[in-house]
N, C-alpha and C. Protein backbone atom coordinates (compact mmCIF):
# COMPACT_ATOMS: atom_id res chain seq x y z
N UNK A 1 -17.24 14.24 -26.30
CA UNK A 1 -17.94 13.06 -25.86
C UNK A 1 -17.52 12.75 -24.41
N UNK A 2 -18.46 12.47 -23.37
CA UNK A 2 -18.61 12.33 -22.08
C UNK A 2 -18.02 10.97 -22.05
N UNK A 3 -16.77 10.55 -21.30
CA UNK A 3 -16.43 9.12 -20.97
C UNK A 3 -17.00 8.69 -19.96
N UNK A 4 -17.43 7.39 -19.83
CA UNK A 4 -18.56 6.54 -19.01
C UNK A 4 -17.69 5.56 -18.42
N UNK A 5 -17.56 5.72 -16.94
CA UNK A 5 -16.92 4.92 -16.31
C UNK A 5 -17.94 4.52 -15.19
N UNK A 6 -17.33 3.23 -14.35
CA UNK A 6 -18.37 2.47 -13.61
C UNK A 6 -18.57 3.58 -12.34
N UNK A 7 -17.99 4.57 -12.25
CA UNK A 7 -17.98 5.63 -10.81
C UNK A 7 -18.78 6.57 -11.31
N UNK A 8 -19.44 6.40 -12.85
CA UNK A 8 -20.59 7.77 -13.20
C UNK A 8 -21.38 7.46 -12.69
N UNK A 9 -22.37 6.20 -12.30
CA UNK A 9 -22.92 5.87 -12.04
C UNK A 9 -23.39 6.85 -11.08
N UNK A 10 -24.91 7.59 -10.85
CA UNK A 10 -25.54 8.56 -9.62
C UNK A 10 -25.59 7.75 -8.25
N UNK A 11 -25.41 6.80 -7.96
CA UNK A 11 -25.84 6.30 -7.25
C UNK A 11 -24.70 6.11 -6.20
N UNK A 12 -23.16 5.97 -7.22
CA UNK A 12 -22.04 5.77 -6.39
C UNK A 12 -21.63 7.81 -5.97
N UNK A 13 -22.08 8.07 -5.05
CA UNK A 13 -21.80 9.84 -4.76
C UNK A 13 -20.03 9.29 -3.83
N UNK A 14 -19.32 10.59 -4.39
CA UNK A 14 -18.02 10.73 -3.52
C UNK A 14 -16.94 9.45 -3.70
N UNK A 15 -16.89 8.99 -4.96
CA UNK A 15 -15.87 7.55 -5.22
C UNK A 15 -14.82 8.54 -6.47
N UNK A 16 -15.09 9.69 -6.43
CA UNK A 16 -13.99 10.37 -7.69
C UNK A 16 -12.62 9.62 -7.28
N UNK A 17 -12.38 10.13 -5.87
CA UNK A 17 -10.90 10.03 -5.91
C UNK A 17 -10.47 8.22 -5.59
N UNK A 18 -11.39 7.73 -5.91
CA UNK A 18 -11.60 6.12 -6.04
C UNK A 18 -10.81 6.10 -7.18
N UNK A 19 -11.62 6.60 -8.10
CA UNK A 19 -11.11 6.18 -9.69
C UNK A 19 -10.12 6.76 -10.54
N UNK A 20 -9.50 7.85 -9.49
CA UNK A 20 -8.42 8.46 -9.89
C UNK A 20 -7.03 7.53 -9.66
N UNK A 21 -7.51 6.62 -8.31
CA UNK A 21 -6.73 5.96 -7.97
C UNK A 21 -6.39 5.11 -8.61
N UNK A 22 -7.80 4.11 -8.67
CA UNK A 22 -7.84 2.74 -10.27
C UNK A 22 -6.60 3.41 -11.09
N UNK A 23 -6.81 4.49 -11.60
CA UNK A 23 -6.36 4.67 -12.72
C UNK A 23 -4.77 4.98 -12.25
N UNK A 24 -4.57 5.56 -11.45
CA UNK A 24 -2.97 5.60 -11.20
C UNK A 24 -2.12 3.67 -11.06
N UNK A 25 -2.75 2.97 -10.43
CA UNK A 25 -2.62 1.88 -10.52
C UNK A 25 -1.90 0.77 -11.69
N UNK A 26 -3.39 1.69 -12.28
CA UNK A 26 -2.73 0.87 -14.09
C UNK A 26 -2.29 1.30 -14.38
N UNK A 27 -1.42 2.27 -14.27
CA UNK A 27 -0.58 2.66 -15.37
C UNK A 27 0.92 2.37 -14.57
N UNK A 28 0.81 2.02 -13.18
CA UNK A 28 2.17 1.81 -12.60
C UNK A 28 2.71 0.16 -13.08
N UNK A 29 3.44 -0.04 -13.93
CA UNK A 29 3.59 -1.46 -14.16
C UNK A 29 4.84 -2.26 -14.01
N UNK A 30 5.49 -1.49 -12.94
CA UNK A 30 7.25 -1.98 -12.74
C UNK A 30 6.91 -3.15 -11.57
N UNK A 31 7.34 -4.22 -11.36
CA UNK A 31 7.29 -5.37 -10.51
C UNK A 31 8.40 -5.63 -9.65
N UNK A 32 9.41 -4.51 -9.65
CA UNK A 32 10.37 -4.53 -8.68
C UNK A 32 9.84 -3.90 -7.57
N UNK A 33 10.84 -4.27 -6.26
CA UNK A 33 10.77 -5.46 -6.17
C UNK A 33 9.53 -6.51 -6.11
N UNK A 34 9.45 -7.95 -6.32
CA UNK A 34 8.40 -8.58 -5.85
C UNK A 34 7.84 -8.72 -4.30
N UNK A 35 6.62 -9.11 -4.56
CA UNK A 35 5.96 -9.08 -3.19
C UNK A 35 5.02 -9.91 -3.21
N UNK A 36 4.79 -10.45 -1.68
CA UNK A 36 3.63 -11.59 -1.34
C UNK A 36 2.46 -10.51 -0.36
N UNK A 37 0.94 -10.40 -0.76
CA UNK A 37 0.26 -10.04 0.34
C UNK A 37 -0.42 -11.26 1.08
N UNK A 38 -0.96 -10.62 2.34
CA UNK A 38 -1.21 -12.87 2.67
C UNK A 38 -1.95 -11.96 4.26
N UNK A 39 -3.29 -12.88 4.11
CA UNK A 39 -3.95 -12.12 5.38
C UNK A 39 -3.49 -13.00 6.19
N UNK A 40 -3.69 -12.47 7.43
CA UNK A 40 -3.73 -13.01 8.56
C UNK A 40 -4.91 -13.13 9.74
N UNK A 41 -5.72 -14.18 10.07
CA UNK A 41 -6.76 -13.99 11.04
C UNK A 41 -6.22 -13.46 12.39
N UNK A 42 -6.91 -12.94 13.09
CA UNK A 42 -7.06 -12.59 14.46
C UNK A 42 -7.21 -13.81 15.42
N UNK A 43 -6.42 -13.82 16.20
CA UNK A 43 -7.13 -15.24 17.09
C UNK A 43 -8.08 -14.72 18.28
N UNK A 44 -8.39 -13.69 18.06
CA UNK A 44 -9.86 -13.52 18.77
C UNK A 44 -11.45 -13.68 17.79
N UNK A 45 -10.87 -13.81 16.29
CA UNK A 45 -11.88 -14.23 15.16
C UNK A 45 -12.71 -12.07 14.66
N UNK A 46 -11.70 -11.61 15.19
CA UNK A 46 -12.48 -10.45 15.28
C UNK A 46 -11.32 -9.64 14.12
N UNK A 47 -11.95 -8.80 13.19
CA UNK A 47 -10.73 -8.22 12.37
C UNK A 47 -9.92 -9.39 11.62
N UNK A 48 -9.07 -8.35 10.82
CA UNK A 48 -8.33 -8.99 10.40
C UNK A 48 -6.77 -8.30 10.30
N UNK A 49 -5.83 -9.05 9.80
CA UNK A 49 -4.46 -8.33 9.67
C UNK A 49 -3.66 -8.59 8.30
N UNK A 50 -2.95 -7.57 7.74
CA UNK A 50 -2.71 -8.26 6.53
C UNK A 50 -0.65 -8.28 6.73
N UNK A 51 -0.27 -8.76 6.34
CA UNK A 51 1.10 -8.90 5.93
C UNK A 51 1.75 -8.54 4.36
N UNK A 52 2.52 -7.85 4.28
CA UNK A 52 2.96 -7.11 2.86
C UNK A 52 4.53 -7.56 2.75
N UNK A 53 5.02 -8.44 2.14
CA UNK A 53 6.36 -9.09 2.20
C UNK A 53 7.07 -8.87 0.94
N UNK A 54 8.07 -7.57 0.96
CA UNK A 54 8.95 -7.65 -0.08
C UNK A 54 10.31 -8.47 -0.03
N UNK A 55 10.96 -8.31 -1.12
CA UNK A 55 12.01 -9.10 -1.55
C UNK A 55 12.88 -8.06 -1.42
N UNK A 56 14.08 -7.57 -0.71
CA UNK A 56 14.64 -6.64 -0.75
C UNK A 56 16.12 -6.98 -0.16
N UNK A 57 16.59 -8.12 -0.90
CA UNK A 57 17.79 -8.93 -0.59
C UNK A 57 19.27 -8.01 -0.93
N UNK A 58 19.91 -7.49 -0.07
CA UNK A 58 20.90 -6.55 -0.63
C UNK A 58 20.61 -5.04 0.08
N UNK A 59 19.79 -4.98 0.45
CA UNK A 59 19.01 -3.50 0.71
C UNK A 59 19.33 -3.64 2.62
N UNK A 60 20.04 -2.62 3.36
CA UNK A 60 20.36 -2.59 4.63
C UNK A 60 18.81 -1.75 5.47
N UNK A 61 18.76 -2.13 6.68
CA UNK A 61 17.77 -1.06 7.15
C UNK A 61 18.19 0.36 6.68
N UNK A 62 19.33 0.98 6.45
CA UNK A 62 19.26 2.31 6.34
C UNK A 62 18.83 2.50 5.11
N UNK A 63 19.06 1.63 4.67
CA UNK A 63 18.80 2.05 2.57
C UNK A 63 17.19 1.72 2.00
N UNK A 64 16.59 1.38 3.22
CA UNK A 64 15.04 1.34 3.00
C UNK A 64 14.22 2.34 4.30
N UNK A 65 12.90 3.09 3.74
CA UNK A 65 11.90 3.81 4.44
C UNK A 65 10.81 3.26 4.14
N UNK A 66 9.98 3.21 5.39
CA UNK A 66 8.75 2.63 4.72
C UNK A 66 7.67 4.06 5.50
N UNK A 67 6.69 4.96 4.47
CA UNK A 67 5.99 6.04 5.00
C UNK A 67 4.74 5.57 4.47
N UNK A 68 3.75 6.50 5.32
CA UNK A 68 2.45 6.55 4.87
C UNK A 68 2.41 8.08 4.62
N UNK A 69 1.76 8.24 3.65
CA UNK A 69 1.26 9.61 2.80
C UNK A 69 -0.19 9.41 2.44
N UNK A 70 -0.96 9.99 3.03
CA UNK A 70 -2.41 9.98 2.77
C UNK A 70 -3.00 8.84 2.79
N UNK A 71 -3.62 8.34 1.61
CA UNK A 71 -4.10 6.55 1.92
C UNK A 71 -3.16 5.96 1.17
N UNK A 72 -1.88 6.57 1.61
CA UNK A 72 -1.10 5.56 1.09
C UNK A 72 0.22 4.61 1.78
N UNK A 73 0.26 3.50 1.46
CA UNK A 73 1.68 2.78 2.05
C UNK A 73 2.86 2.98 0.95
N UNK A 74 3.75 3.53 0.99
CA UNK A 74 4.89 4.13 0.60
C UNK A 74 6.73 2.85 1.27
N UNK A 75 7.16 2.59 -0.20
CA UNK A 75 8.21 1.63 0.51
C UNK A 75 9.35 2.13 -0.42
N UNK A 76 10.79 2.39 -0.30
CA UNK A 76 11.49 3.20 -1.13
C UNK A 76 12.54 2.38 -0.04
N UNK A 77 13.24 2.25 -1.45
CA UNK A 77 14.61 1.91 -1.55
C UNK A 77 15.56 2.23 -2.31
N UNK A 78 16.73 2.61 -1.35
CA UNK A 78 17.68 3.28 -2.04
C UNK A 78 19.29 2.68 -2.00
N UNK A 79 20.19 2.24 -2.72
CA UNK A 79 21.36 1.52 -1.78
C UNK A 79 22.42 2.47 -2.47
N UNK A 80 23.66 2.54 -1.92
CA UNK A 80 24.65 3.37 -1.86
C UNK A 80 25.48 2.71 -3.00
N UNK A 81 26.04 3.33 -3.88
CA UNK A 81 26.83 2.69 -4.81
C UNK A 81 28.48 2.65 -4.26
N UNK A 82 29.07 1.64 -4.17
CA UNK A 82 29.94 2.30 -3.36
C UNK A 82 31.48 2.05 -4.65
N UNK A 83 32.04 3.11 -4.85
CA UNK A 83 32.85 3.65 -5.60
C UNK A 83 34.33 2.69 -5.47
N UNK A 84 34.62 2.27 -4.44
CA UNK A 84 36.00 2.01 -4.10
C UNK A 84 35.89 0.53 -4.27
N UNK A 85 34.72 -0.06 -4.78
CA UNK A 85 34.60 -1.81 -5.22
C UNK A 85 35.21 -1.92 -6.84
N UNK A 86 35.77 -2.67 -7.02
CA UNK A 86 35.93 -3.16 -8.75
C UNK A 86 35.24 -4.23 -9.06
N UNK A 87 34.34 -4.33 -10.04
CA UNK A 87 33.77 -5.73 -10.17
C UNK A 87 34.45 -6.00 -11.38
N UNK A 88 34.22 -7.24 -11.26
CA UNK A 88 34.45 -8.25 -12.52
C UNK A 88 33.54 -8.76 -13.49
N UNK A 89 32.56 -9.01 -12.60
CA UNK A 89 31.61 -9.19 -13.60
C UNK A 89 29.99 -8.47 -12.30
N UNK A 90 28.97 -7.55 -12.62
CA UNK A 90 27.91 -7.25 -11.99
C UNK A 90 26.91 -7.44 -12.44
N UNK A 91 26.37 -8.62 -11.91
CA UNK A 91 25.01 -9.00 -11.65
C UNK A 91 24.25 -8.65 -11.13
N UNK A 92 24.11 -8.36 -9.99
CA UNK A 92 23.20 -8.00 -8.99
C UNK A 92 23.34 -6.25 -9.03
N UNK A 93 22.81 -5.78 -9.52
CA UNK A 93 22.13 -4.41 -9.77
C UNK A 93 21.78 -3.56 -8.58
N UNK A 94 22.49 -2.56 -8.33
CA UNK A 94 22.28 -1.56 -7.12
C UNK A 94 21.32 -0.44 -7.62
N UNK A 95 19.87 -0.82 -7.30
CA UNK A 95 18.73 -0.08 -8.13
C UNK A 95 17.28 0.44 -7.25
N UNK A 96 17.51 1.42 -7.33
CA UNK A 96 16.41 2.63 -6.62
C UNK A 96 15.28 1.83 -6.86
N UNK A 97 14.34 1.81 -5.76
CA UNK A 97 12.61 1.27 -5.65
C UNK A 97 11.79 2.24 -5.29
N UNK A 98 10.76 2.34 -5.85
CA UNK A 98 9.30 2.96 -4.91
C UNK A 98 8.29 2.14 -4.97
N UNK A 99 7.79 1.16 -4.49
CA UNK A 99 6.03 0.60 -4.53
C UNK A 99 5.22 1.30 -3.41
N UNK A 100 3.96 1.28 -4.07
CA UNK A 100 3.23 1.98 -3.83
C UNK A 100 1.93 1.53 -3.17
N UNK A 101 1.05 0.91 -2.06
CA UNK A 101 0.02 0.54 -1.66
C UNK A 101 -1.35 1.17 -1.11
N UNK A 102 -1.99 1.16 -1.95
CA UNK A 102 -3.02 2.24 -1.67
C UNK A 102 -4.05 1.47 -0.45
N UNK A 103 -4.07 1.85 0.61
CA UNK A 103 -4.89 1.75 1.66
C UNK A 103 -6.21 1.98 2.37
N UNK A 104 -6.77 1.23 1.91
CA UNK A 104 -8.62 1.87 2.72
C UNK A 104 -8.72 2.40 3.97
N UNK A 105 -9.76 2.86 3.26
CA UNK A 105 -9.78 3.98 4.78
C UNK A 105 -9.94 2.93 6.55
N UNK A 106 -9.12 3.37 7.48
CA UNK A 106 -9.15 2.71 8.87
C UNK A 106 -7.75 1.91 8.82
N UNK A 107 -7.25 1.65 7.44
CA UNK A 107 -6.01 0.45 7.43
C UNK A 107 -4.78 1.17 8.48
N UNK A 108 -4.40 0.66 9.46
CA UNK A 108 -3.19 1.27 10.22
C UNK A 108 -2.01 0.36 10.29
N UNK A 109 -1.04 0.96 9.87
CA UNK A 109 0.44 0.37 9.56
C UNK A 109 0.78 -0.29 10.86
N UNK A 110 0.86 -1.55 11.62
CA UNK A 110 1.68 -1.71 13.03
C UNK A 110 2.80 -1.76 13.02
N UNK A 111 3.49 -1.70 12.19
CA UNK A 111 5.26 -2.04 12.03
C UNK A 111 5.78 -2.41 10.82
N UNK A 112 6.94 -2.55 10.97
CA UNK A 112 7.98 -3.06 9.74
C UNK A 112 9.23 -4.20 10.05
N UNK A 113 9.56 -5.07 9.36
CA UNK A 113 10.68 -5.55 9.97
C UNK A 113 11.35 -6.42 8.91
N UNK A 114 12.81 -6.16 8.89
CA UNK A 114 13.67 -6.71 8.00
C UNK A 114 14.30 -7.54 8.61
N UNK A 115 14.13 -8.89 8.06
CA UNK A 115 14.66 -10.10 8.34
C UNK A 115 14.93 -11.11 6.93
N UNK A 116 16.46 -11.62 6.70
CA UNK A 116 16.94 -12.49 5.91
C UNK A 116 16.77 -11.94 4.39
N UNK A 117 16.69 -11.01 4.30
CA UNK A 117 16.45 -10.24 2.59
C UNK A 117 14.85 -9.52 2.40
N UNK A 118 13.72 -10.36 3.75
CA UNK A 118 12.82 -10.00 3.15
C UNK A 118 12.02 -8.50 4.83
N UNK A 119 11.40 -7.63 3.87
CA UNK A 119 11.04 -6.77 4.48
C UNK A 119 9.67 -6.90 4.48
N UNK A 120 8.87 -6.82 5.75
CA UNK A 120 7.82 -7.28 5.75
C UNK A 120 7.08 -6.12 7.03
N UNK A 121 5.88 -5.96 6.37
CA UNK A 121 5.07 -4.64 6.68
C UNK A 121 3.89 -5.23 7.11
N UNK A 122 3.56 -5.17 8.33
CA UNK A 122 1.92 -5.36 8.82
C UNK A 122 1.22 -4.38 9.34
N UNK A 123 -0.20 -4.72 8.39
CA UNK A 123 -1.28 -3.98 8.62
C UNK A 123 -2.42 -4.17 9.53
N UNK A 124 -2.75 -3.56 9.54
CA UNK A 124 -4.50 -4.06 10.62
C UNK A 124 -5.80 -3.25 9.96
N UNK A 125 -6.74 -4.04 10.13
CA UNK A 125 -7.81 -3.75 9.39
C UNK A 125 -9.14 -3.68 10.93
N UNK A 126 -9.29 -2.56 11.57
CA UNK A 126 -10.20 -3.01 12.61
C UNK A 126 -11.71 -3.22 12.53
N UNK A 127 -12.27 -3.77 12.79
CA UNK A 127 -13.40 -4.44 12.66
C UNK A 127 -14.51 -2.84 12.94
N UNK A 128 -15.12 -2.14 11.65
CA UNK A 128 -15.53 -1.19 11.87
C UNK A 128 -16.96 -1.10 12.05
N UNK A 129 -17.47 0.21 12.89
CA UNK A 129 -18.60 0.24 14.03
C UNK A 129 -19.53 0.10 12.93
N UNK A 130 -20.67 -0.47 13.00
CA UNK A 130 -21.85 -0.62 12.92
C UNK A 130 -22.78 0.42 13.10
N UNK A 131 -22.68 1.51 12.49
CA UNK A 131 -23.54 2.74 13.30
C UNK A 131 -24.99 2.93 12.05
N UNK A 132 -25.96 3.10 12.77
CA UNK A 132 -27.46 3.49 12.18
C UNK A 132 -27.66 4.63 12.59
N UNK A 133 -27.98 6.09 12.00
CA UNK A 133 -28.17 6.95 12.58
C UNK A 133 -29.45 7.61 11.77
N UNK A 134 -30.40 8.04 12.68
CA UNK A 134 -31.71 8.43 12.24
C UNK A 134 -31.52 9.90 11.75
N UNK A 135 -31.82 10.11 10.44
CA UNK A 135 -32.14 11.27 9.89
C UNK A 135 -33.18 12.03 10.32
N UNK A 136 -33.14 13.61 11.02
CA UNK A 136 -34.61 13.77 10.70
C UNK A 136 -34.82 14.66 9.77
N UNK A 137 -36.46 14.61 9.58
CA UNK A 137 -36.88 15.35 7.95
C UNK A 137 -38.00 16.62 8.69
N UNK A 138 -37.17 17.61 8.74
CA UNK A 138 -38.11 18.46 8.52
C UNK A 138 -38.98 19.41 7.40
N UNK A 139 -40.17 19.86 8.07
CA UNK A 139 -41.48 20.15 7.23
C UNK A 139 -41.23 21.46 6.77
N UNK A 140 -40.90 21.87 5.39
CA UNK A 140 -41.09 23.57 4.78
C UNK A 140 -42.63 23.60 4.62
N UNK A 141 -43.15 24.76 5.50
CA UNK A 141 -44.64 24.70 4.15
C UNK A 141 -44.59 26.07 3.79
């Protein structure tokens, strides 16, 4: 039996790796760390920009990377366990991250910056061309 998803549709051509994505999505369901997304206008009213703000309190610049891999935003954290501490009692958990942000096509990363626990990633979204382009149809006879 043929499964029927909203991307069978004939009409949507070239969205496969759309719905491959959907589907990687749902099934990722870890919420570490948390995060705020939060647009930002342009003060020329043109475009837009987005801001990606994790929680990464404990985590040094070296013990975080932030990459892009294909259409993707990539944030990994790693912190050093360090051997020569004794605790008494550990709360706060020294624990490996990956989140994962899947990016539309044109989205370009401008930077990164860690300040007060929180690591915060801005994007840009540029205001894309408007193009009409005339097909022509030629005649078999």
């Amino acid at each position: 039996m043929t499964r029927m998803t909203p991307f069978s549709n004939p009409l949507l051509l070239g969205f496969d790796s759309m719905e491959k994505t959907l589907e990687r999505i749902a099934k990722s369901g870890d919420s570490y760390p948390p995060y705020n997304i939060e647009r930002i206008r342009n003060t020329d009213g043109r475009g837009e920009r987005l801001r990606i703000t994790l929680a990464v309190a404990g985590f040094s610049e070296q013990d975080l990377e932030v990459t892009t891999e294909e259409n993707q935003l990539v944030v990994r954290g790693r912190q050093n366990d360090e051997t020569e501490r004794e605790f008494l009692h550990r709360g706060i958990a020294s624990r490996q991250f990956q989140r994962v942000f899947v990016l539309a096509d044109g989205m370009r990363v401008l930077g990164a910056e860690l300040k007060n626990g929180l690591l915060s990633v801005d994007l840009d979204r540029p205001e894309p061309e408007r193009l009409v382009r005339k097909i022509n149809i030629s005649v078999k006879e």
